[in-house]
PDB file of N, CA and C in Angstrom:
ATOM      1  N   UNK A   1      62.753  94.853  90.870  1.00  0.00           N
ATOM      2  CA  UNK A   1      61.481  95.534  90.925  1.00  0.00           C
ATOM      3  C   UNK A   1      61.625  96.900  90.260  1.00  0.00           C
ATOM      4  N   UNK A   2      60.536  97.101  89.104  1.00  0.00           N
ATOM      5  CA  UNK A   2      60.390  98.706  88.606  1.00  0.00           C
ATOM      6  C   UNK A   2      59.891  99.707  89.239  1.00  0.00           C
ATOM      7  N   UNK A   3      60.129 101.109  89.892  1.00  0.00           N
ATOM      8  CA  UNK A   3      59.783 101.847  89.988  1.00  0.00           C
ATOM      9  C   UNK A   3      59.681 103.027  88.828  1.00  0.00           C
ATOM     10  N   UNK A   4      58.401 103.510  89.115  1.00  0.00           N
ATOM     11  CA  UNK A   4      58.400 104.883  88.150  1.00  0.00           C
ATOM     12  C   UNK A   4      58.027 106.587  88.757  1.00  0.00           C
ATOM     13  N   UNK A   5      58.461 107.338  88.403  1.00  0.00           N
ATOM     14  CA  UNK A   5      58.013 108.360  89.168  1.00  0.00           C
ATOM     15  C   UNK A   5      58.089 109.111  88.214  1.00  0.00           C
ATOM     16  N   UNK A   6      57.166 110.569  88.608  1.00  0.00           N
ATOM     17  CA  UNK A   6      56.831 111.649  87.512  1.00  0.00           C
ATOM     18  C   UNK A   6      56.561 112.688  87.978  1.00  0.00           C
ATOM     19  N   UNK A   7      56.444 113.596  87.258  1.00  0.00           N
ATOM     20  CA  UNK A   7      56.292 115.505  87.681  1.00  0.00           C
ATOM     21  C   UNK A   7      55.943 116.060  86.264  1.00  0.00           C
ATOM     22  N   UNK A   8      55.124 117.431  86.596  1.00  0.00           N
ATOM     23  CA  UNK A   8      55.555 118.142  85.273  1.00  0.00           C
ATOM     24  C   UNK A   8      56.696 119.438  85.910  1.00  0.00           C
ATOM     25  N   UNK A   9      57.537 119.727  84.526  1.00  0.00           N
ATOM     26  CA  UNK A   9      57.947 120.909  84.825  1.00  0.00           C
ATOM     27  C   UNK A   9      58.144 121.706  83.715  1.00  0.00           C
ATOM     28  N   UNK A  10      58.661 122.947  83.517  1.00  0.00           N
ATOM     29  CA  UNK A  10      58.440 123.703  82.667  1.00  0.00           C
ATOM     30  C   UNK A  10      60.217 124.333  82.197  1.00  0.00           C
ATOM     31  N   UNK A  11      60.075 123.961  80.764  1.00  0.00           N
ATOM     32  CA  UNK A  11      61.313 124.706  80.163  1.00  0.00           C
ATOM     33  C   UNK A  11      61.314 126.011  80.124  1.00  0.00           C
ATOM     34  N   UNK A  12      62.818 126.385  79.572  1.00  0.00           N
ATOM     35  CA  UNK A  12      63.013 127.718  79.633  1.00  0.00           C
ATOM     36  C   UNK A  12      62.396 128.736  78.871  1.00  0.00           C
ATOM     37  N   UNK A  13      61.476 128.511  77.769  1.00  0.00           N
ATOM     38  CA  UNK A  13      60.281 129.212  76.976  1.00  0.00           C
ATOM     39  C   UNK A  13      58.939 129.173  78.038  1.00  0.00           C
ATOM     40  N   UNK A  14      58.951 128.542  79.114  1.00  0.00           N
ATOM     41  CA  UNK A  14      57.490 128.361  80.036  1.00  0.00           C
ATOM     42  C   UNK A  14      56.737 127.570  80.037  1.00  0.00           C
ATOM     43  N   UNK A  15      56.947 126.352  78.254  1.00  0.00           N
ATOM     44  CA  UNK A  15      56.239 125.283  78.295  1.00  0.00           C
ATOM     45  C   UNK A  15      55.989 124.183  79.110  1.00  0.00           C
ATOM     46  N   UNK A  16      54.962 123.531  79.605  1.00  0.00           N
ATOM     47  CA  UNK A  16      55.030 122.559  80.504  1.00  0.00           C
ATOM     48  C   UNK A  16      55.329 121.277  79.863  1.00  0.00           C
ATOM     49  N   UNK A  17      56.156 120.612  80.587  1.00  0.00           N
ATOM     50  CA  UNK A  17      56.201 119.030  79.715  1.00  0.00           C
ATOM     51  C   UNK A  17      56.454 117.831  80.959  1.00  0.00           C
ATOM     52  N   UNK A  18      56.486 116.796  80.594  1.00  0.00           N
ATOM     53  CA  UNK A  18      56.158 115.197  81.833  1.00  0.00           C
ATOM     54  C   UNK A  18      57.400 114.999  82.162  1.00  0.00           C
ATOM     55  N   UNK A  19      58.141 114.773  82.717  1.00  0.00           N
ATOM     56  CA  UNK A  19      59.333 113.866  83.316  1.00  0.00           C
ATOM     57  C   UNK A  19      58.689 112.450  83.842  1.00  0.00           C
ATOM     58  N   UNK A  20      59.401 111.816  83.465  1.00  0.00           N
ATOM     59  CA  UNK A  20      59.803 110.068  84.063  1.00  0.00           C
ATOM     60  C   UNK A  20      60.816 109.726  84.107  1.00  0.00           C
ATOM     61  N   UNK A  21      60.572 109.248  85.346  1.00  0.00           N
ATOM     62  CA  UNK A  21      61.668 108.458  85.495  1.00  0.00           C
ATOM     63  C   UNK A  21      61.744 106.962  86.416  1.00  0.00           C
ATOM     64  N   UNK A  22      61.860 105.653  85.239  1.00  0.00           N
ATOM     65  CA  UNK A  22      61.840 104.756  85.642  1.00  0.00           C
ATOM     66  C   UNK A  22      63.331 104.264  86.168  1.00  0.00           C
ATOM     67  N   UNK A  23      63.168 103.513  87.592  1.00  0.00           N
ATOM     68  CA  UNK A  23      64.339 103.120  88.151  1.00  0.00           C
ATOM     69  C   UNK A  23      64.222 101.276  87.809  1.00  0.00           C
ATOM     70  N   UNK A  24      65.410 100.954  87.117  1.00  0.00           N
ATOM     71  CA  UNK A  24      65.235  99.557  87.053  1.00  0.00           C
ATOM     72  C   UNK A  24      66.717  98.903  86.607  1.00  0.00           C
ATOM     73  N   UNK A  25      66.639  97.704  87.841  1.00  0.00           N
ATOM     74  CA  UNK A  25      68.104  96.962  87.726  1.00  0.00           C
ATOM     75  C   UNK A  25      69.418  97.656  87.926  1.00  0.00           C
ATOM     76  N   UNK A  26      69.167  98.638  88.969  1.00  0.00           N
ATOM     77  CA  UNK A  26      70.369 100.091  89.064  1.00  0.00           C
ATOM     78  C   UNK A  26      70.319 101.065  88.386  1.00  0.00           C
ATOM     79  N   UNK A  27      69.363 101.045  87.332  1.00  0.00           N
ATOM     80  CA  UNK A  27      69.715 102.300  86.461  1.00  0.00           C
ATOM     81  C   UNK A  27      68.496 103.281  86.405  1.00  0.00           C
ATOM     82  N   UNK A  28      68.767 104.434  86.209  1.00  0.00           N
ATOM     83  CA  UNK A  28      67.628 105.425  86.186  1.00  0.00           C
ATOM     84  C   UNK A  28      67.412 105.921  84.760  1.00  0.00           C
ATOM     85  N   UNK A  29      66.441 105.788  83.882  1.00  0.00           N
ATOM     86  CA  UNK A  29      66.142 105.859  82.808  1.00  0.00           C
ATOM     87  C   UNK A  29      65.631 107.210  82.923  1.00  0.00           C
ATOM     88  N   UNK A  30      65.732 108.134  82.781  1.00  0.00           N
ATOM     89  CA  UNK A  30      65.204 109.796  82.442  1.00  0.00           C
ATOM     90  C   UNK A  30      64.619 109.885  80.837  1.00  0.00           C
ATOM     91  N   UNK A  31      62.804 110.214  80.957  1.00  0.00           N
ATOM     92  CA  UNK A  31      62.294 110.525  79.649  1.00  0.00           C
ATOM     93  C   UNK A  31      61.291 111.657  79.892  1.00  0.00           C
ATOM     94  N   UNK A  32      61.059 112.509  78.764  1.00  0.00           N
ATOM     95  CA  UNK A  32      60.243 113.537  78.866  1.00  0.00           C
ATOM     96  C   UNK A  32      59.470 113.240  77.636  1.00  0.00           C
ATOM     97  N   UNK A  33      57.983 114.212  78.022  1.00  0.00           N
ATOM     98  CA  UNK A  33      57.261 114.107  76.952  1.00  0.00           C
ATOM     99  C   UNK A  33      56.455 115.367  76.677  1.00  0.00           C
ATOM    100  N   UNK A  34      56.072 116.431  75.754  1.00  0.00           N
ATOM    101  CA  UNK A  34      55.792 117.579  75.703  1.00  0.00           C
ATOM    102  C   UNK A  34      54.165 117.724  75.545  1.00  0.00           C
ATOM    103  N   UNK A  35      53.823 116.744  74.925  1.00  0.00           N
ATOM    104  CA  UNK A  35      51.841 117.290  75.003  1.00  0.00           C
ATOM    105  C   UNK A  35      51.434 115.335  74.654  1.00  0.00           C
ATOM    106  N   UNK A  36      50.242 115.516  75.262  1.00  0.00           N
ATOM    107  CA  UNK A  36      49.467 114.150  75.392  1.00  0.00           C
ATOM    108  C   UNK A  36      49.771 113.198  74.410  1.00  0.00           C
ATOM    109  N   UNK A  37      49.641 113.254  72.775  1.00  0.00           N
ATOM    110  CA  UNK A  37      49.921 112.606  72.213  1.00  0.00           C
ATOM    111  C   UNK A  37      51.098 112.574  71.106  1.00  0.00           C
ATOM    112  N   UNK A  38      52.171 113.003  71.905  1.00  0.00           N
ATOM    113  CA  UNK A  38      53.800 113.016  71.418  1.00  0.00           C
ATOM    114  C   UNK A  38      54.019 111.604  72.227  1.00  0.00           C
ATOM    115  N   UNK A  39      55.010 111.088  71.520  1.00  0.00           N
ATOM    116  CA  UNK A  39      56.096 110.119  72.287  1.00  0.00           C
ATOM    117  C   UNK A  39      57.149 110.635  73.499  1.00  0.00           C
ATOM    118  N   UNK A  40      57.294 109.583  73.910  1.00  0.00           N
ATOM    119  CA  UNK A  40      58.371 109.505  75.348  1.00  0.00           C
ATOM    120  C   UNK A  40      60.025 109.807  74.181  1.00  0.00           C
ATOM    121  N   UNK A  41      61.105 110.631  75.064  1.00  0.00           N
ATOM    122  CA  UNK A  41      61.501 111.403  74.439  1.00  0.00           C
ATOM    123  C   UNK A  41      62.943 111.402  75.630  1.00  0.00           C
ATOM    124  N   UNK A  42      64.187 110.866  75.468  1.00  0.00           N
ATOM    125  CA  UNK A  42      65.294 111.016  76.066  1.00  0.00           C
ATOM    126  C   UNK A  42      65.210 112.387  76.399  1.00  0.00           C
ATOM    127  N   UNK A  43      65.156 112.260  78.527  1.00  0.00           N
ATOM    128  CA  UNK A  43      65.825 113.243  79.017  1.00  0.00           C
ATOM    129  C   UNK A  43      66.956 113.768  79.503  1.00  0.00           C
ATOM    130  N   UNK A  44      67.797 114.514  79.662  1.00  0.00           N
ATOM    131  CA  UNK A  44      68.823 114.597  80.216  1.00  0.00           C
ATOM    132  C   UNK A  44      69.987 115.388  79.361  1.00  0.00           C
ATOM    133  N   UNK A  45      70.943 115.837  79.911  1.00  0.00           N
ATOM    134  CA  UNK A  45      71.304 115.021  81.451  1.00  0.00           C
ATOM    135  C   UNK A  45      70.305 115.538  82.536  1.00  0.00           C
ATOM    136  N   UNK A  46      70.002 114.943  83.798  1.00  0.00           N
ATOM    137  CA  UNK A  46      69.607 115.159  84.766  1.00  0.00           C
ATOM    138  C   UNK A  46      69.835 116.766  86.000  1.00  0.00           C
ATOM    139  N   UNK A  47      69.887 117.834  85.644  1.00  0.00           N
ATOM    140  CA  UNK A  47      70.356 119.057  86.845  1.00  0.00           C
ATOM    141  C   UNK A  47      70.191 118.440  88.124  1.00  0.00           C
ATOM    142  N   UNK A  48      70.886 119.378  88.909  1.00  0.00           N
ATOM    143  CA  UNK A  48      70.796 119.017  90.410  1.00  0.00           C
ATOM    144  C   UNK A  48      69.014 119.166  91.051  1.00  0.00           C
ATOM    145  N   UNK A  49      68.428 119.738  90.741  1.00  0.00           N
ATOM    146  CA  UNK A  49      66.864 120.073  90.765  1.00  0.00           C
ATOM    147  C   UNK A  49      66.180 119.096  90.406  1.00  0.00           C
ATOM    148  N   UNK A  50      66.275 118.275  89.586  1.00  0.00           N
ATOM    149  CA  UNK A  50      65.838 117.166  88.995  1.00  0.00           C
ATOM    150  C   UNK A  50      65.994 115.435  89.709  1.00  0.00           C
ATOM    151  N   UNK A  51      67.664 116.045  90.567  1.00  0.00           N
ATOM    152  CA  UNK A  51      67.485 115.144  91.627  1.00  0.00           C
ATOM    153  C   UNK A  51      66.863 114.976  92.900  1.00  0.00           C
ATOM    154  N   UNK A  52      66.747 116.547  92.622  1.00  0.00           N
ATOM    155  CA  UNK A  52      66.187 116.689  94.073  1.00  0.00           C
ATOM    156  C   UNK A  52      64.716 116.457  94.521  1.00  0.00           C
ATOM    157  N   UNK A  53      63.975 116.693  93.223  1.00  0.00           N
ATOM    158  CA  UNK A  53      62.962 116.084  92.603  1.00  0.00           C
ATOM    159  C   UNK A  53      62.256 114.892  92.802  1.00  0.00           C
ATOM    160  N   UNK A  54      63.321 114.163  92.534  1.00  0.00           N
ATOM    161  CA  UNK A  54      63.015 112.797  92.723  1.00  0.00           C
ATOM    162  C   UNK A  54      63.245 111.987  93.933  1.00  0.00           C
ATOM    163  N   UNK A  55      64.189 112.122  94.520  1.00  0.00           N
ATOM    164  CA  UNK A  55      64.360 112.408  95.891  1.00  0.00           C
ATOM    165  C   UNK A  55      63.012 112.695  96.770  1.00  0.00           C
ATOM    166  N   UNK A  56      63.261 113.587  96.514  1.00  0.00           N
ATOM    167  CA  UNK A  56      61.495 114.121  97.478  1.00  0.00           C
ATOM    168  C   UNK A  56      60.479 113.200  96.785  1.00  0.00           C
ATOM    169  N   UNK A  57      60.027 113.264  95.818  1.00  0.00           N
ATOM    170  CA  UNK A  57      59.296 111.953  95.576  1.00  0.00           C
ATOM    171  C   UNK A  57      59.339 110.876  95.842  1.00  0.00           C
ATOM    172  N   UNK A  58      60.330 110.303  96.575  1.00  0.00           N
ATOM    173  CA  UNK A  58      60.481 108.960  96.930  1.00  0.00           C
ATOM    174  C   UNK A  58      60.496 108.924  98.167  1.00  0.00           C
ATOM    175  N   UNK A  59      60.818 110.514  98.826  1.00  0.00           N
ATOM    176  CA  UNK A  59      60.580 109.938 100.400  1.00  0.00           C
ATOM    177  C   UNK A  59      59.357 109.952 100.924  1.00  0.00           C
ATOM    178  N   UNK A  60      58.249 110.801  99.731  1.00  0.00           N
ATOM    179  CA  UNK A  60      57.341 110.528 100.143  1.00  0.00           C
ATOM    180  C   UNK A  60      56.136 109.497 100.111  1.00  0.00           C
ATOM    181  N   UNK A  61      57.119 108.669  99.934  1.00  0.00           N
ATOM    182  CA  UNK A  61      56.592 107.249  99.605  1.00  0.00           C
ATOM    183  C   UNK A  61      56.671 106.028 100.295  1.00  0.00           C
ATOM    184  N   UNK A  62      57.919 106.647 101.612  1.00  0.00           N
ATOM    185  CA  UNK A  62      58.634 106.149 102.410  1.00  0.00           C
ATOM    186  C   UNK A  62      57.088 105.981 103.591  1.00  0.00           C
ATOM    187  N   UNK A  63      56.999 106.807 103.811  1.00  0.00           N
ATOM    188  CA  UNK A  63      55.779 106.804 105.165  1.00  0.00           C
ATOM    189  C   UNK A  63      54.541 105.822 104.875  1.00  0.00           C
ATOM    190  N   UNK A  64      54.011 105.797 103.148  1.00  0.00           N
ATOM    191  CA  UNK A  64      53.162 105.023 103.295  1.00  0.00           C
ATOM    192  C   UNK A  64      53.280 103.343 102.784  1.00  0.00           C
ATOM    193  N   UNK A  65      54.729 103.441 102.512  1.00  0.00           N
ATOM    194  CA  UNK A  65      55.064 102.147 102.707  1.00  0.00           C
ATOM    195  C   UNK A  65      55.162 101.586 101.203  1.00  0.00           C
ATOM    196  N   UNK A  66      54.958 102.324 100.362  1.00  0.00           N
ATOM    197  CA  UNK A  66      55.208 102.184  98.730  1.00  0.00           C
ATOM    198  C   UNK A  66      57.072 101.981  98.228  1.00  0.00           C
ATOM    199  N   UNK A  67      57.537 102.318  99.494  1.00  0.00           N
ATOM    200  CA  UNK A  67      58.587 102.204  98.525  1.00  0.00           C
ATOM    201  C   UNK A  67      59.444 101.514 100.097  1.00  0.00           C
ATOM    202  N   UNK A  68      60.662 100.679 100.012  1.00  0.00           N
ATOM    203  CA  UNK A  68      61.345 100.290 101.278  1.00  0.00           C
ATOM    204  C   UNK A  68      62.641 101.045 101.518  1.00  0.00           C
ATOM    205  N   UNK A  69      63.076 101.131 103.150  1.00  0.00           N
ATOM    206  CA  UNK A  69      64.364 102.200 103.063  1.00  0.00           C
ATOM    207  C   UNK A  69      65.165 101.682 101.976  1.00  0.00           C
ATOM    208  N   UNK A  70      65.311 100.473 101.795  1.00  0.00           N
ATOM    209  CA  UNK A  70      66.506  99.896 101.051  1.00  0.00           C
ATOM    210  C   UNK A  70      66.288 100.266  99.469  1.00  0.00           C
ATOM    211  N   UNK A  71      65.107 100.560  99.162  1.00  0.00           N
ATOM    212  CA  UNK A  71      65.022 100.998  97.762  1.00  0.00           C
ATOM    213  C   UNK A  71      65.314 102.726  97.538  1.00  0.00           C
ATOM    214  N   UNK A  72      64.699 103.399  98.756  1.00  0.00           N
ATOM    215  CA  UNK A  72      65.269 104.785  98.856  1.00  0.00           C
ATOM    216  C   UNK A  72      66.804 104.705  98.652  1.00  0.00           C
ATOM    217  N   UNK A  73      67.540 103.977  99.771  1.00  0.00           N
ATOM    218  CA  UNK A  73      68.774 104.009  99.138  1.00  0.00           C
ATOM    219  C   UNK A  73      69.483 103.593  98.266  1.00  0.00           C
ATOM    220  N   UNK A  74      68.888 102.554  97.733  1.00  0.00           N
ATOM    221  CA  UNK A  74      69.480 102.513  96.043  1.00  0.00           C
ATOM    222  C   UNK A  74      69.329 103.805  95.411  1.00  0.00           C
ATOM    223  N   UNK A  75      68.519 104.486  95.006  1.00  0.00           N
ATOM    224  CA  UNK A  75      67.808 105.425  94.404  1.00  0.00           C
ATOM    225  C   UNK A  75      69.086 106.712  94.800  1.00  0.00           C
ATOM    226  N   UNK A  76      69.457 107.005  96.025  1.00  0.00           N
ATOM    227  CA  UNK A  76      69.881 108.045  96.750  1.00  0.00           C
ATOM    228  C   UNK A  76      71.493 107.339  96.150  1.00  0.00           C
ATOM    229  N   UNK A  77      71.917 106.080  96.117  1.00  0.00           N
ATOM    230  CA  UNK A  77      73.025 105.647  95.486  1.00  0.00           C
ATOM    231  C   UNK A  77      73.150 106.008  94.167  1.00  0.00           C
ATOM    232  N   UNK A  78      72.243 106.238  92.995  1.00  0.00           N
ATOM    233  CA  UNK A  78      72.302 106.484  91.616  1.00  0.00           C
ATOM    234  C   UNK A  78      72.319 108.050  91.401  1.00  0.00           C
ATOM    235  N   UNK A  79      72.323 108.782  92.474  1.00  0.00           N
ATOM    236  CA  UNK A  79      72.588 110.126  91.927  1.00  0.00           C
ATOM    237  C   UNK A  79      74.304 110.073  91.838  1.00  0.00           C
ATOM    238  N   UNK A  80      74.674 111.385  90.563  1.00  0.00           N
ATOM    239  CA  UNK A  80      75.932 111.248  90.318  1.00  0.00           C
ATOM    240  C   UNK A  80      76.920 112.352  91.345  1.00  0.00           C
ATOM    241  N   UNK A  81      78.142 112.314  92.059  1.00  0.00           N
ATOM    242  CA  UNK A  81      78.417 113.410  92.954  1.00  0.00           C
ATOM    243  C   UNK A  81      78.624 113.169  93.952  1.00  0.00           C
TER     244      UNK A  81
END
């Protein structure tokens, strides 16, 4: 099963740009994208903020039933550390 999750955040000039990140078959695919009609765009590597990120996005997904503990912990298994 694919999951996807997203945020904006902002580089070190202040620009805002998309994060994704699709989880699929164990692996976490990290892509960014800078304005509406640019392409999807290798992110990474991943900072510790970025995990944490996603993380919190997924637990809050936990309560309404979008996502299962067992997929949280895959997810919580693919961080590196």
């Amino acid at each position: 099963m694919s999951m996807e999750f997203g945020w904006w955040a902002r580089d070190a000039e202040g620009r805002r740009f998309q994060v994704r990140v699709i989880i699929f078959g164990g692996t976490a695919t990290w892509s960014r994208k800078q304005g509406h009609h640019q392409p999807w765009e290798p992110y990474g590597p991943p900072t510790d903020k970025d995990w944490d990120l996603l993380l919190a996005e997924a637990e809050r997904r936990l309560p309404r039933r979008l996502l299962s503990p067992r997929q949280f912990a895959a997810i919580k298994r693919l961080r590196p550390g």
